[in-house]
Protein backbone atom coordinates (compact mmCIF):
# COMPACT_ATOMS: atom_id res chain seq x y z
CA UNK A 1 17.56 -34.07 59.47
CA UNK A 2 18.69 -37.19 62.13
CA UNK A 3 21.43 -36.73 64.30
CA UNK A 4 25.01 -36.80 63.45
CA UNK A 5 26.82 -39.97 63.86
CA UNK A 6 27.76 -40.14 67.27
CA UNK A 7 25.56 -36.91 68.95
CA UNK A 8 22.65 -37.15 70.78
CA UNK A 9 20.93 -34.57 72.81
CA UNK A 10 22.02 -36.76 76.04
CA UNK A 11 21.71 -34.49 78.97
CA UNK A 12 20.84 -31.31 77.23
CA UNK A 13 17.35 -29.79 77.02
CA UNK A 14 18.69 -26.00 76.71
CA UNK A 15 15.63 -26.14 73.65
CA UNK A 16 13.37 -26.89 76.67
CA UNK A 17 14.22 -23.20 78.33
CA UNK A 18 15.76 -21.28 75.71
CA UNK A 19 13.07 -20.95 73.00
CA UNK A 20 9.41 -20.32 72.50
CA UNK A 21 7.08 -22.66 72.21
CA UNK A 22 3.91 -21.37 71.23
CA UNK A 23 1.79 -24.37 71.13
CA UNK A 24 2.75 -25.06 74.42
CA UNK A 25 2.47 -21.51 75.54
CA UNK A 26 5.76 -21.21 76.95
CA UNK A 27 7.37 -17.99 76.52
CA UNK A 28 11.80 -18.25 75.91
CA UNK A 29 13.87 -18.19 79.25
CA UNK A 30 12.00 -20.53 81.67
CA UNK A 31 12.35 -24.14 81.12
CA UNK A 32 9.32 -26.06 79.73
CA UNK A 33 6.86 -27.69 82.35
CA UNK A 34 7.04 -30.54 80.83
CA UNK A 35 10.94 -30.76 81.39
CA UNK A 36 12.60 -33.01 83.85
CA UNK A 37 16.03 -34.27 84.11
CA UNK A 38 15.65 -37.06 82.18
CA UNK A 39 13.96 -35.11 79.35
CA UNK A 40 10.58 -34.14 78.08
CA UNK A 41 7.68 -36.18 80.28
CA UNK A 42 5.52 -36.25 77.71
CA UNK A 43 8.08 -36.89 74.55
CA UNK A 44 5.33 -39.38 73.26
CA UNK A 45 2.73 -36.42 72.54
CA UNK A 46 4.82 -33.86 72.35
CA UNK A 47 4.06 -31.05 69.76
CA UNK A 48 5.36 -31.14 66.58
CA UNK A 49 7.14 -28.07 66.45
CA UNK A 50 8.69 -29.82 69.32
CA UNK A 51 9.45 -32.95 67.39
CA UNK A 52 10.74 -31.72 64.28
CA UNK A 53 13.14 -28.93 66.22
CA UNK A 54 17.23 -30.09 66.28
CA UNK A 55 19.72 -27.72 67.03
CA UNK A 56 22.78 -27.38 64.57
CA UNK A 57 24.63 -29.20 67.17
CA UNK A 58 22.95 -32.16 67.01
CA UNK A 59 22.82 -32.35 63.43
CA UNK A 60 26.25 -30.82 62.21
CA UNK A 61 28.84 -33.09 62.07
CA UNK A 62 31.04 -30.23 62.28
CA UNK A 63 30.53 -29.03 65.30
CA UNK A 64 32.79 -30.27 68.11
CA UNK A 65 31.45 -32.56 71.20
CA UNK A 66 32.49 -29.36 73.49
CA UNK A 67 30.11 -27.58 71.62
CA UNK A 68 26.88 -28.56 72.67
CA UNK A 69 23.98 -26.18 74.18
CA UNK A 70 23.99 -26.93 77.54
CA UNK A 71 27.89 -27.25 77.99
CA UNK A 72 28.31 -23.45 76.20
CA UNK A 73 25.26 -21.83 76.78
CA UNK A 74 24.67 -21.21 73.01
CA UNK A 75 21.81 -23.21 70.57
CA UNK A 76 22.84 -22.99 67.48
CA UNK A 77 19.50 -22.92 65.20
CA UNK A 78 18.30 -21.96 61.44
CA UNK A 79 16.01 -19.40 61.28
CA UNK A 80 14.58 -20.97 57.61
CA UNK A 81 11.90 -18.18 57.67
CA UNK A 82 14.07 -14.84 58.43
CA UNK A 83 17.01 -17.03 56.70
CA UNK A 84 19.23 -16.44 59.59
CA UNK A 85 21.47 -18.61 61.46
CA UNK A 86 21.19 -17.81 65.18
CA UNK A 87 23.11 -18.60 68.31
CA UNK A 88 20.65 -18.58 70.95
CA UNK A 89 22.41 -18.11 74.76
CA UNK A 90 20.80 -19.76 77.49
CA UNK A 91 18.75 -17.38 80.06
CA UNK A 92 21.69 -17.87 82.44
CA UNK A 93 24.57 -16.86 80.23
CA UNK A 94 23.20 -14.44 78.42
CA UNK A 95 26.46 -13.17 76.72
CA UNK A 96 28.20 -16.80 76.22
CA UNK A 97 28.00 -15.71 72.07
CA UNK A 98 30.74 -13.88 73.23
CA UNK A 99 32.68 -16.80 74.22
CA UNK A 100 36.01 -16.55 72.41
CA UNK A 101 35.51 -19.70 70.42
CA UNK A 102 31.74 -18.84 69.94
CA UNK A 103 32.24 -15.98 68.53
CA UNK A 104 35.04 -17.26 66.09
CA UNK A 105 32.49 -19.73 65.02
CA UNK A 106 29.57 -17.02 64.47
CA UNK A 107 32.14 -15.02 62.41
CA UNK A 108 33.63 -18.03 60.29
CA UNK A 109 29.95 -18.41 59.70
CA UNK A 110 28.96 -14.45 58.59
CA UNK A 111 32.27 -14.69 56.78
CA UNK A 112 30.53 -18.17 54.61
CA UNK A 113 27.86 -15.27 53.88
CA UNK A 114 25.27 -16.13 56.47
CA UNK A 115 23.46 -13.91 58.03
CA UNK A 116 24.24 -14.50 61.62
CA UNK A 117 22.15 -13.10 64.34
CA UNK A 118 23.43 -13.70 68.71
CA UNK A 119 19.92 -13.75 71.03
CA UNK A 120 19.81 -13.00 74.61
CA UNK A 121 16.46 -12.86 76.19
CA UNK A 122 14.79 -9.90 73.83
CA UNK A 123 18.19 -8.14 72.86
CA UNK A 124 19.87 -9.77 69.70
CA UNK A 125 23.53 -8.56 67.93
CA UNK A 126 24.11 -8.99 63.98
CA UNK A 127 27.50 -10.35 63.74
CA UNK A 128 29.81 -9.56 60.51
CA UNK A 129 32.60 -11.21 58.79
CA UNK A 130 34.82 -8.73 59.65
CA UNK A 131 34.22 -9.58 63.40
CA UNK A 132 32.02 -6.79 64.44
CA UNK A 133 28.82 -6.80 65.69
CA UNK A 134 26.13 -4.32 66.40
CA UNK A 135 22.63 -4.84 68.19
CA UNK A 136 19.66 -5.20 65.74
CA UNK A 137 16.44 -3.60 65.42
């Protein structure tokens, strides 16, 4: 899906740290070797699990300028194969998902009927409509 009118990853490469990238053998938390500051160094042959990733952010038109990854510590991401929409904190700030407007989001979300899941390095929360949350298994 392309970018939202008007969003572009700009500074942010929180996908760069935050997730796994197999193919690259990168394990989630430290930031990708082949990040700099002015993004990926070698964008042109990247992998394509690299090129077809965009975070909700980017693509949701929805989602407020405020609200991208590397200004709240949270990637929002799909999870197409566990059908899951996930809010991914950034190894730093492991518990920004608890952010109050975050979490408001994450709930609005469960309460749409997603199944919404909050990662921090290997410990993950399911959070309900009603605004609780409990770790997961």
């Amino acid at each position: 899906m392309p970018a939202a009118i008007g969003k572009s990853c700009g500074a942010c490469t929180m996908c760069c740290s935050a997730l796994e990238i197999t193919e690259l053998k990168k394990p989630a938390g430290p930031k990708c070797n082949h990040c700099a500051e002015a993004g990926c160094r070698i964008y042109p042959e990247r992998p394509q699990v690299c090129r077809d990733f965009e975070c909700q952010w980017l693509t949701d038109r929805r989602l407020p300028p405020h609200f991208r990854p590397d200004r709240i510590g949270v990637l929002f991401m799909e999870d197409y194969e566990l059908g899951e929409y996930r809010a991914v904190c950034a190894p730093s700030r492991a518990m920004a998902w608890r952010q109050p407007r975050v979490f408001a989001h994450l709930v609005a979300m469960a309460k749409s009927g997603r199944v919404v899941v909050a990662k921090a390095g290997l410990s993950a929360w399911r959070v309900y409509a009603s605004g609780e949350f409990a770790p997961t298994v």
